[in-house]
C-alpha atoms as a PDB file:
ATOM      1  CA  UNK A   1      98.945  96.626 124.457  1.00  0.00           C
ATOM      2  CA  UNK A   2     101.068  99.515 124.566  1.00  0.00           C
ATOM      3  CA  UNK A   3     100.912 103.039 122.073  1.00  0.00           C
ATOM      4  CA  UNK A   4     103.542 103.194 119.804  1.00  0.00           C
ATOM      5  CA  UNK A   5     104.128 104.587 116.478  1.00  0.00           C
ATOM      6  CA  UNK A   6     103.540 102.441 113.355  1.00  0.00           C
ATOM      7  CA  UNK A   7     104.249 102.888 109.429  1.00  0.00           C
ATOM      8  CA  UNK A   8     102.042 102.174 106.361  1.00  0.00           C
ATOM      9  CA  UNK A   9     105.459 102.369 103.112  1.00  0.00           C
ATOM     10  CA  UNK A  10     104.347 103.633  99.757  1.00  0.00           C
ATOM     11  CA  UNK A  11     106.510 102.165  96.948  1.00  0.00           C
ATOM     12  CA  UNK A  12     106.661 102.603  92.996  1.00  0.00           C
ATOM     13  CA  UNK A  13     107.262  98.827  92.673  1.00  0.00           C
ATOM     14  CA  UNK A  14     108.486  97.856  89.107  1.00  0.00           C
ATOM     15  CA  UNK A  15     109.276  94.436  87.372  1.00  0.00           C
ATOM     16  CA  UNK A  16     112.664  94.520  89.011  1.00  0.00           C
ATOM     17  CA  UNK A  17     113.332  92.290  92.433  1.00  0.00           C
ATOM     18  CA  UNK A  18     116.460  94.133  93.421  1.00  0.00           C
ATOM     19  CA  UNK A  19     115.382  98.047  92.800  1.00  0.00           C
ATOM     20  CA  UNK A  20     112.431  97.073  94.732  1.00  0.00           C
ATOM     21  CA  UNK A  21     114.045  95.713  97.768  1.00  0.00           C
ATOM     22  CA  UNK A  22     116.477  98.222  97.840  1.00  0.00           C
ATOM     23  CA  UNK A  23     113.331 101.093  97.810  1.00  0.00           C
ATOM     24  CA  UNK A  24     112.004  98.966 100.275  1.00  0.00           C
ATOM     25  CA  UNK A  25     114.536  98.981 102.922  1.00  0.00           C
ATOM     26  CA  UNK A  26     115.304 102.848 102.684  1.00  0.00           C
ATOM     27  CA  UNK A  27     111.331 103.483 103.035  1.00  0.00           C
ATOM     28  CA  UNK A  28     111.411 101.040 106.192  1.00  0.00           C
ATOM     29  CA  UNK A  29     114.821 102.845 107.421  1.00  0.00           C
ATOM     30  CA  UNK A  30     113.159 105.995 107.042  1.00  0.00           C
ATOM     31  CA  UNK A  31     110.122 104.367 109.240  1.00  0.00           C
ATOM     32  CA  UNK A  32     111.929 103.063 111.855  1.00  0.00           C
ATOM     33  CA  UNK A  33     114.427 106.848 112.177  1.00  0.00           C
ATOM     34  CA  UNK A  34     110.685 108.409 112.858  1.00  0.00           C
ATOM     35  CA  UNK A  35     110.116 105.508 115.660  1.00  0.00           C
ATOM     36  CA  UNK A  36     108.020 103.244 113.775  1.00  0.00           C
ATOM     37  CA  UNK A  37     107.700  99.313 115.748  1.00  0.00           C
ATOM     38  CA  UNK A  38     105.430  98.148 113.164  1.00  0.00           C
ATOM     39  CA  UNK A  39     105.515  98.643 109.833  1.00  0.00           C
ATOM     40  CA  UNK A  40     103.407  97.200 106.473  1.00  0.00           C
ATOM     41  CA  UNK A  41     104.753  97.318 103.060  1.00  0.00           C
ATOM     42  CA  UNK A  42     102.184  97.600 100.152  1.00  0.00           C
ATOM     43  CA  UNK A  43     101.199  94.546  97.816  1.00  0.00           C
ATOM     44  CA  UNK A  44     103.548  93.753  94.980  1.00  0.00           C
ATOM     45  CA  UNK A  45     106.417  95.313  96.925  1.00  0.00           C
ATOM     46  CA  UNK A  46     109.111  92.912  96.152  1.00  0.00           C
ATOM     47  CA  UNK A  47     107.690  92.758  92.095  1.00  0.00           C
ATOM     48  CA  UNK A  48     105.073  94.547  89.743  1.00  0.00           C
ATOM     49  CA  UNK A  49     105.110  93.936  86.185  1.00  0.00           C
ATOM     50  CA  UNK A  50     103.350  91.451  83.549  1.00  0.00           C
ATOM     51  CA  UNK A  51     101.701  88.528  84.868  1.00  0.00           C
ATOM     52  CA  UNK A  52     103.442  86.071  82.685  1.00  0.00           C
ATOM     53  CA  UNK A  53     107.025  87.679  84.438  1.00  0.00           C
ATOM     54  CA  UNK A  54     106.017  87.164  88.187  1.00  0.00           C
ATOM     55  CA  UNK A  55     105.105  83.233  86.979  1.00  0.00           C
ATOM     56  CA  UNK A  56     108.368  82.993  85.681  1.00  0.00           C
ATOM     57  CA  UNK A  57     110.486  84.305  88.803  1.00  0.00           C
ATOM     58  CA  UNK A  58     107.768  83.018  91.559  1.00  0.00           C
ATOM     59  CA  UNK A  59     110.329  80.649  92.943  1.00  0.00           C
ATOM     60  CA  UNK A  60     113.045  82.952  93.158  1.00  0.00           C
ATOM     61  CA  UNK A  61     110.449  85.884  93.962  1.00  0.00           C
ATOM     62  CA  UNK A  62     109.036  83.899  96.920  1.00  0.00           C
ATOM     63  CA  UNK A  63     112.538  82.702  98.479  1.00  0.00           C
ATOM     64  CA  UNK A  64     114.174  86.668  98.114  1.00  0.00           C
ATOM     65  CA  UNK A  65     110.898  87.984  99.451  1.00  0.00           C
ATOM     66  CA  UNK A  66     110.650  86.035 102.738  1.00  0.00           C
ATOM     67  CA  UNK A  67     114.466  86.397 103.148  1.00  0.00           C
ATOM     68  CA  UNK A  68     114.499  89.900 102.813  1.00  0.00           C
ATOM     69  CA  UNK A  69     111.655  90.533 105.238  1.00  0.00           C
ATOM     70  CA  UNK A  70     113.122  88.205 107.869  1.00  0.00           C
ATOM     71  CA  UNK A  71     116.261  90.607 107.433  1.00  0.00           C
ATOM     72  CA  UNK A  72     115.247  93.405 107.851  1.00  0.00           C
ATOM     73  CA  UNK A  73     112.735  92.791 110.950  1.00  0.00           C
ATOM     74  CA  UNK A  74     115.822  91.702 112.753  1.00  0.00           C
ATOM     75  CA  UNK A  75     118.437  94.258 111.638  1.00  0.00           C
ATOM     76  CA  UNK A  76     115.673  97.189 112.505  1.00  0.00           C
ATOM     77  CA  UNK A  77     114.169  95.006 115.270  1.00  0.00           C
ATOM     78  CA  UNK A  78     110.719  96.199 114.373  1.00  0.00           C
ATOM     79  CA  UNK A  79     107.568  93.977 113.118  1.00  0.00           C
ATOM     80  CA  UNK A  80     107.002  94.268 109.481  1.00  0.00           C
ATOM     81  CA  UNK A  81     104.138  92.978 107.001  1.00  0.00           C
ATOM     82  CA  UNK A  82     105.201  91.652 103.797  1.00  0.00           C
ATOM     83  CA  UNK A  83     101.757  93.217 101.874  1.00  0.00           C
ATOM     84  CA  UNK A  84     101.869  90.458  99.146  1.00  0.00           C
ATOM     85  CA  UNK A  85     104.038  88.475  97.042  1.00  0.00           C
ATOM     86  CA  UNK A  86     103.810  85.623  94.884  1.00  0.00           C
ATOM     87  CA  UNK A  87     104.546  82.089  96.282  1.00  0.00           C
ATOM     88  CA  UNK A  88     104.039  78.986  94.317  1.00  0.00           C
ATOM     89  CA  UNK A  89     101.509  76.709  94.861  1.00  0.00           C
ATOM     90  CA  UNK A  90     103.104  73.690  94.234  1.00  0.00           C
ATOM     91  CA  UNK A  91     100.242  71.626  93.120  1.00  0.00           C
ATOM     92  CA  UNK A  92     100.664  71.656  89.199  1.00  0.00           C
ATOM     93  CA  UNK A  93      99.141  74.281  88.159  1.00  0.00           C
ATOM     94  CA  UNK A  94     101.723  76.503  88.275  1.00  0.00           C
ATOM     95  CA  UNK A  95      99.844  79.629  89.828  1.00  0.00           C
ATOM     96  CA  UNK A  96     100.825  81.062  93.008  1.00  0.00           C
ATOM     97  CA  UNK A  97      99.250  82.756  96.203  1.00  0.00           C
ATOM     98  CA  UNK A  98      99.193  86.411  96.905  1.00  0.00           C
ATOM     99  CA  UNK A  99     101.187  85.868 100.331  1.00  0.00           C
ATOM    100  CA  UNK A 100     101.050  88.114 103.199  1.00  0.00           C
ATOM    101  CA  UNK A 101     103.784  87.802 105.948  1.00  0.00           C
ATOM    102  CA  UNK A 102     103.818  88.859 109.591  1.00  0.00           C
ATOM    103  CA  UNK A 103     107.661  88.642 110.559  1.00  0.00           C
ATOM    104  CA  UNK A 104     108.740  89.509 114.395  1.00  0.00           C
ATOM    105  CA  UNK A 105     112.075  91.310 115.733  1.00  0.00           C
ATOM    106  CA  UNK A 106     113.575  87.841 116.006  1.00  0.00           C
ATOM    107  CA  UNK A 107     112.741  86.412 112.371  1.00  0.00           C
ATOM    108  CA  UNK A 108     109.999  84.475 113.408  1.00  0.00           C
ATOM    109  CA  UNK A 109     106.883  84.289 111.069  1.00  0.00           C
ATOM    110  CA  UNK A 110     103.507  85.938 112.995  1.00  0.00           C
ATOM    111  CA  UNK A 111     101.244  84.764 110.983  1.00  0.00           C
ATOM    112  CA  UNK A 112     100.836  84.051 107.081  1.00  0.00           C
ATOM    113  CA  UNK A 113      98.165  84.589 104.627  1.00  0.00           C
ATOM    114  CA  UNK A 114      96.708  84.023 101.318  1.00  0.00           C
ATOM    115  CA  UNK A 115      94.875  86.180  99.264  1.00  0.00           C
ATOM    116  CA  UNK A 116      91.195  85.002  99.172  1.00  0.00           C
ATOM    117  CA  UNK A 117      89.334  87.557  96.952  1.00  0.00           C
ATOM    118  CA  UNK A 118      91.285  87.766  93.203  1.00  0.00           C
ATOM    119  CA  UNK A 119      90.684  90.607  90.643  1.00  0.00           C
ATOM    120  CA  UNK A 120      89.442  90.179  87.695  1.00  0.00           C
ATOM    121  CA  UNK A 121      87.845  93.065  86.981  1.00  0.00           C
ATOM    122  CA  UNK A 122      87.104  95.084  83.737  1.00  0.00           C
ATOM    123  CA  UNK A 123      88.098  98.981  85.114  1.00  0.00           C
ATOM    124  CA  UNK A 124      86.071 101.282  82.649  1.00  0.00           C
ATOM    125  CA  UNK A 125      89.891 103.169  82.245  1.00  0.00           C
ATOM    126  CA  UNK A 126      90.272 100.709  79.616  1.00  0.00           C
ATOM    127  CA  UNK A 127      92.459  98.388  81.541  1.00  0.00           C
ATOM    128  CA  UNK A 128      91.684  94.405  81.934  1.00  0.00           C
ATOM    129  CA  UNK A 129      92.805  92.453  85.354  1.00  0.00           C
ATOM    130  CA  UNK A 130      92.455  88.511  85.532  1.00  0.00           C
ATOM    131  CA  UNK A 131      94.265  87.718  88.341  1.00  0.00           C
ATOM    132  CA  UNK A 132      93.152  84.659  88.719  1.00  0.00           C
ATOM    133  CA  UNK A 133      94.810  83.893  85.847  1.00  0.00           C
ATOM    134  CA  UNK A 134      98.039  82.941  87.650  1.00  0.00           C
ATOM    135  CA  UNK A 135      96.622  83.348  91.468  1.00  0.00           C
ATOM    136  CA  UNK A 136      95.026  80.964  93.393  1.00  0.00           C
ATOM    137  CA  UNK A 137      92.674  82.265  95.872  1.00  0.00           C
ATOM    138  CA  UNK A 138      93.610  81.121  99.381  1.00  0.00           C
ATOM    139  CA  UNK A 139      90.505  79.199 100.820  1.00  0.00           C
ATOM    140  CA  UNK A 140      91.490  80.302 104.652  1.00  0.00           C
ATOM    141  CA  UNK A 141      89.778  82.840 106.482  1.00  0.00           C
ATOM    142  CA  UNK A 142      92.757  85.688 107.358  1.00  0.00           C
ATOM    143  CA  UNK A 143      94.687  85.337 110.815  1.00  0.00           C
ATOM    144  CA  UNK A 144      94.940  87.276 113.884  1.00  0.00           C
ATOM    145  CA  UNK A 145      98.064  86.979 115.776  1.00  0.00           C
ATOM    146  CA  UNK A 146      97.575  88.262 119.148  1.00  0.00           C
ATOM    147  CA  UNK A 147     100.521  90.653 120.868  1.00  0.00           C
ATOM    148  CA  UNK A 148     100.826  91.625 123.815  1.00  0.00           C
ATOM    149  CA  UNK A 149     102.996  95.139 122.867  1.00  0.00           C
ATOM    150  CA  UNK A 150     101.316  95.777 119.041  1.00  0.00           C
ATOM    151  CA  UNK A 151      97.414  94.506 120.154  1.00  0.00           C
ATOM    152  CA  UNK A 152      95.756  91.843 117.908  1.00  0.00           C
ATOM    153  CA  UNK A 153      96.800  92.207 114.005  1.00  0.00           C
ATOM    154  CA  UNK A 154      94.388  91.245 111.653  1.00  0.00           C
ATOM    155  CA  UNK A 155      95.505  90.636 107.726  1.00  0.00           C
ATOM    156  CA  UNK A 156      94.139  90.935 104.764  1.00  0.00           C
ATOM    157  CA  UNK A 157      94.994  92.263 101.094  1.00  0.00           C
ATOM    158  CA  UNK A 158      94.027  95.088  98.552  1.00  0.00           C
ATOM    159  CA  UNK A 159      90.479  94.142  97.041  1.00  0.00           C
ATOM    160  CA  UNK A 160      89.731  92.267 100.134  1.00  0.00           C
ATOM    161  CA  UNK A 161      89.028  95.506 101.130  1.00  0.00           C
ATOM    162  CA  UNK A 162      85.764  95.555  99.336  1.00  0.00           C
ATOM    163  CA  UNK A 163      84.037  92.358 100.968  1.00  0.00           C
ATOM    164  CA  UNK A 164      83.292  93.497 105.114  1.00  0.00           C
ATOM    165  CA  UNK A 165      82.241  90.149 105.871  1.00  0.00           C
ATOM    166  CA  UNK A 166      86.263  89.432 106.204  1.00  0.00           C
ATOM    167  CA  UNK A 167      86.799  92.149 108.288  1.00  0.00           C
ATOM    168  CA  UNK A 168      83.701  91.363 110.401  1.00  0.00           C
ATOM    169  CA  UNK A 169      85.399  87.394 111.226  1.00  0.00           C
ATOM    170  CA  UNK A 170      88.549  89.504 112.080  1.00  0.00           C
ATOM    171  CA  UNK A 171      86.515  91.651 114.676  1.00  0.00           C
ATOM    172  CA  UNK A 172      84.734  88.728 115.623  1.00  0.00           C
ATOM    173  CA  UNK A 173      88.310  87.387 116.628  1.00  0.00           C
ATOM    174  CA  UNK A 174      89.043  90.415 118.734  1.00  0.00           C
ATOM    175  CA  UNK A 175      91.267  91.925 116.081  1.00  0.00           C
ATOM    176  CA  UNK A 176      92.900  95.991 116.973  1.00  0.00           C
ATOM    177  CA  UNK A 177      94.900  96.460 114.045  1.00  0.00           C
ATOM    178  CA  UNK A 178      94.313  95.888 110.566  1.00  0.00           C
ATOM    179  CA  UNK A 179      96.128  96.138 107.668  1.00  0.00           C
ATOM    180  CA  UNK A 180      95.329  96.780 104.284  1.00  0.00           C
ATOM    181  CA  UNK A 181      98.184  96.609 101.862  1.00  0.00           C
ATOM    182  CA  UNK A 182      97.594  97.433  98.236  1.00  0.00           C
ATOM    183  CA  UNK A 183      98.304  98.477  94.880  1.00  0.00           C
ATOM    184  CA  UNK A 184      94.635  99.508  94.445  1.00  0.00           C
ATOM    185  CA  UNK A 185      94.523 101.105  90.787  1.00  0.00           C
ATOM    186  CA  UNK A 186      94.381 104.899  90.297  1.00  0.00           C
ATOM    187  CA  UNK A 187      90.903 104.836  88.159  1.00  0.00           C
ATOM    188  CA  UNK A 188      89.054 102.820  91.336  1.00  0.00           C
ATOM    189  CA  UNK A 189      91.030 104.156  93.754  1.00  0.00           C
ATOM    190  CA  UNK A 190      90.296 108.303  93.464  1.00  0.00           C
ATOM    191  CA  UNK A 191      86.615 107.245  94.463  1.00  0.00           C
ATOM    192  CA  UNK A 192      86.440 104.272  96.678  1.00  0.00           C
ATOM    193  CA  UNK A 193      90.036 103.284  98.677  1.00  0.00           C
ATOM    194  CA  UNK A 194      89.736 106.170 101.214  1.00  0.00           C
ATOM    195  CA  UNK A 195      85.881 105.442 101.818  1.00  0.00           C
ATOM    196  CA  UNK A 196      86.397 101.821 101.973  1.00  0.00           C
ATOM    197  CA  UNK A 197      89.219 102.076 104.230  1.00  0.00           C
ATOM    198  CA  UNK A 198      87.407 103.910 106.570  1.00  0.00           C
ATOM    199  CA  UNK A 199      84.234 102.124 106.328  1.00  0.00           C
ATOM    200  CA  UNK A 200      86.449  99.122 107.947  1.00  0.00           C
ATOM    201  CA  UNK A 201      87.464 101.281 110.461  1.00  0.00           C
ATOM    202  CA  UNK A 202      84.663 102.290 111.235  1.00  0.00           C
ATOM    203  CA  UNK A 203      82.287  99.266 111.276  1.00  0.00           C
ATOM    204  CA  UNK A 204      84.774  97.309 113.392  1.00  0.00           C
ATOM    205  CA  UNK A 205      86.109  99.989 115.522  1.00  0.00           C
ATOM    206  CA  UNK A 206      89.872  99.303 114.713  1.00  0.00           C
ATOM    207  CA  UNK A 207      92.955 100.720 113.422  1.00  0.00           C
ATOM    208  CA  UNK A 208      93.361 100.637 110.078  1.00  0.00           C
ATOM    209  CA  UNK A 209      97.305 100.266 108.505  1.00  0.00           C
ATOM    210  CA  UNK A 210      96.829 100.777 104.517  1.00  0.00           C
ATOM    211  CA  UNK A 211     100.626 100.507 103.116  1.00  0.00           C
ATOM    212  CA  UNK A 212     100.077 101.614  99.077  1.00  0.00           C
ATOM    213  CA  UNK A 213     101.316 101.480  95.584  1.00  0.00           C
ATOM    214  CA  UNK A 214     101.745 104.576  93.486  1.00  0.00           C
ATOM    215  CA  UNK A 215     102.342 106.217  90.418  1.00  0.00           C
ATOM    216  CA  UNK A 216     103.344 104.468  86.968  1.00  0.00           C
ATOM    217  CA  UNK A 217     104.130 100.285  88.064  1.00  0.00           C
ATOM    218  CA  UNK A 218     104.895  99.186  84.404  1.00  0.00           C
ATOM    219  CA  UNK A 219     103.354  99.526  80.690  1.00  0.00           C
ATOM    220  CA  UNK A 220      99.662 101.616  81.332  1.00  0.00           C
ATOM    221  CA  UNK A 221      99.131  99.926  85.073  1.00  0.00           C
ATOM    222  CA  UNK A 222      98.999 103.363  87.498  1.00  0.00           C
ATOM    223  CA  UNK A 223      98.180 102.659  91.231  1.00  0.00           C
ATOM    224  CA  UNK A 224      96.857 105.317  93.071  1.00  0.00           C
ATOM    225  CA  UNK A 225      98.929 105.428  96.226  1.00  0.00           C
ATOM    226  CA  UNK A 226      97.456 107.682  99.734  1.00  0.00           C
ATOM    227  CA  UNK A 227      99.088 104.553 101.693  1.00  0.00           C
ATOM    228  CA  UNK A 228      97.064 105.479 104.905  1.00  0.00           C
ATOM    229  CA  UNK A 229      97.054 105.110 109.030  1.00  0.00           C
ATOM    230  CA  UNK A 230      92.639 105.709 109.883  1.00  0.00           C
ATOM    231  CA  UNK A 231      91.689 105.032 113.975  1.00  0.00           C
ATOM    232  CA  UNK A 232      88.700 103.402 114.618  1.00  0.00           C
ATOM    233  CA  UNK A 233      86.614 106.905 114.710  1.00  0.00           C
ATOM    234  CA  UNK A 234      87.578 106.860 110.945  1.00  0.00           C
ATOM    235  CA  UNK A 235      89.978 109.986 111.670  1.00  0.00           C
ATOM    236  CA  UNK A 236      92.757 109.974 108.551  1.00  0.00           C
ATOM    237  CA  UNK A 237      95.782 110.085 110.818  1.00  0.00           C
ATOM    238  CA  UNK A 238      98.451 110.149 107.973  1.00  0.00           C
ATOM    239  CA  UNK A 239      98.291 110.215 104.418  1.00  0.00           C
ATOM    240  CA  UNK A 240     101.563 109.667 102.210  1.00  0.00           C
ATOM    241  CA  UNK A 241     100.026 111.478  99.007  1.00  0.00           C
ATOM    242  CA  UNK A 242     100.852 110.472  95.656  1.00  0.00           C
ATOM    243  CA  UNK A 243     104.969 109.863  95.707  1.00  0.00           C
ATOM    244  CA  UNK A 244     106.929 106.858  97.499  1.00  0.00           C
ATOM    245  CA  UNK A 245     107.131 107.437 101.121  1.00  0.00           C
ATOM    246  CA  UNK A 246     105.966 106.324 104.745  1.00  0.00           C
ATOM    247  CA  UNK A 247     102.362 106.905 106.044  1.00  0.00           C
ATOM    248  CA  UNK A 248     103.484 107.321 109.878  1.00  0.00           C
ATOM    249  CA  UNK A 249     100.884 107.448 113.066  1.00  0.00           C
ATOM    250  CA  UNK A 250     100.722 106.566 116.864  1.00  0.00           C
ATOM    251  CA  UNK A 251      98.543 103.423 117.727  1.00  0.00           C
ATOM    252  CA  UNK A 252      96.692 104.265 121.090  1.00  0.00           C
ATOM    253  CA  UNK A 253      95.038 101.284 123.588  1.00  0.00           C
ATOM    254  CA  UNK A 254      93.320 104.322 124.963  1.00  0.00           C
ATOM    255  CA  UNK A 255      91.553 105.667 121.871  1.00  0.00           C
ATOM    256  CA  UNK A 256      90.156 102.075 121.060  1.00  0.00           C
ATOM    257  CA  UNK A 257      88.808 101.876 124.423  1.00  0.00           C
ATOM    258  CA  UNK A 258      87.519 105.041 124.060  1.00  0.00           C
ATOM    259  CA  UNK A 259      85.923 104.472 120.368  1.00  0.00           C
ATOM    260  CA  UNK A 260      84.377 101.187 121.697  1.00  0.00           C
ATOM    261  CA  UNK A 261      82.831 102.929 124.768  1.00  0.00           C
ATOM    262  CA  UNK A 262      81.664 105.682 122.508  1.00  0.00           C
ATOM    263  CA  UNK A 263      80.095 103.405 119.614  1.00  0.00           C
ATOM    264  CA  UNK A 264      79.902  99.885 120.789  1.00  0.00           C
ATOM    265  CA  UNK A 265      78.257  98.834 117.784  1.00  0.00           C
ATOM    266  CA  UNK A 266      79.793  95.599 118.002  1.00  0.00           C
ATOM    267  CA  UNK A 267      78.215  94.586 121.494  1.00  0.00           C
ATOM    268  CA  UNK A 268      74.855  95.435 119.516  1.00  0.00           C
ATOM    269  CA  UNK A 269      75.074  93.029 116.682  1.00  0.00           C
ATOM    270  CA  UNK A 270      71.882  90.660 116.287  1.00  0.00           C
ATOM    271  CA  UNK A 271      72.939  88.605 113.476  1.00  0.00           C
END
């Protein structure tokens, strides 16, 4: 493993594919001009509106998704996470999994995963999410995929966040990296992303990649955006605020070391 610079994007995502991917690649242009090699874009990048709307372009959401982010990790030659998009089942039901997708330089898919915690969740801002309601939950613990250049990258999506036991199997795997990518809502998200993000950090002595939405998505949904880059010290190494941008921040082999020879928590586990 090597240091090298690597970017968490923060997007307005809307109910439109193409505006979307066209945000999308000037936020990861914009990455890679500030030296980014790796770089995560948030969940519902490629598509955030009603429920019903995603169902109806899933096919056509999933194919345009995975093309684009196969495109643009060759063109920039840089590793990019696809944060979460909808790909159909295919069993009947018509639901879909919240997909994350690790895509190499060359095109080549890293590793691939499927949202196992959904949220349906009553926020006391008034609002109502069932997203099981047209998501099915993957049933896989999340991936590592082990580099060489980038360290191990661990994967995992937006209310994951909330249940460690994930993130302890991905430290349990040897995991250096993790990402994060969200579109964590604005009510929730003013008292518990930062805190939960570094908890993760923290408790597994890793870097933490935490690509964001932000601002108004569509109708009353409001994400609260701070797409962040922690260290495994829980240090907030970049923040990208409130408005679309790119959270950028050097990943270190030395710090880790030095975190883990610090705290080596994780040697002193006894269950």
């Amino acid at each position: 493993m090597k240091s090298y610079l690597a970017a968490a994007i923060q997007m307005t995502s809307v109910p439109d594919l193409q505006k979307n991917l066209t945000q999308a690649e000037e936020l990861i242009d914009l990455a890679v001009r500030q030296g980014a090699e790796l770089v995560g874009l948030p969940e519902n990048f490629s598509f955030m509106g009603e429920e019903k709307d995603k169902l109806a372009q899933a096919d056509a959401l999933a194919q345009a998704t995975e093309t684009f982010l196969i495109k643009m990790a060759q063109r920039f030659q840089v590793t990019i996470l696809g944060g979460g998009f909808p790909v159909p089942v295919g069993d009947g039901t018509g639901k879909v999994y919240n997909t994350a997708l690790l895509i190499n330089p060359n095109g080549q898919e890293l590793a691939r995963y499927h949202k196992a915690h959904l949220f349906d969740v009553n926020v006391p801002d008034g609002n109502t999410y069932q997203e099981s309601s047209t998501v099915m939950a993957g049933k896989a613990l999340p991936p590592v995929h082990f580099s060489d250049n980038l360290g191990n990258l661990g994967l995992s999506i937006c209310y994951d966040v909330r249940f460690p036991e994930l993130y302890r199997h991905l430290a349990d795997k040897g995991v250096d990296v993790v990402f994060v990518p969200a579109a964590f809502t604005a009510f929730t998200g003013k008292d518990h992303w930062q805190v939960l993000l570094q908890a993760r950090a923290i408790e597994n002595t890793c870097y933490v990649i935490a690509p964001a939405q932000t601002g108004t998505n569509y109708a009353r949904r409001q994400t609260h955006g701070h797409a962040m880059i922690i260290d495994p010290w829980g240090v907030i190494l970049a923040d990208a605020g409130d408005k679309p941008g790119v959270a950028i921040a050097e990943i270190k082999p030395t710090r880790l070391e030095q975190v883990r020879r610090q705290m080596p928590s994780l040697q002193h586990r006894v269950f």
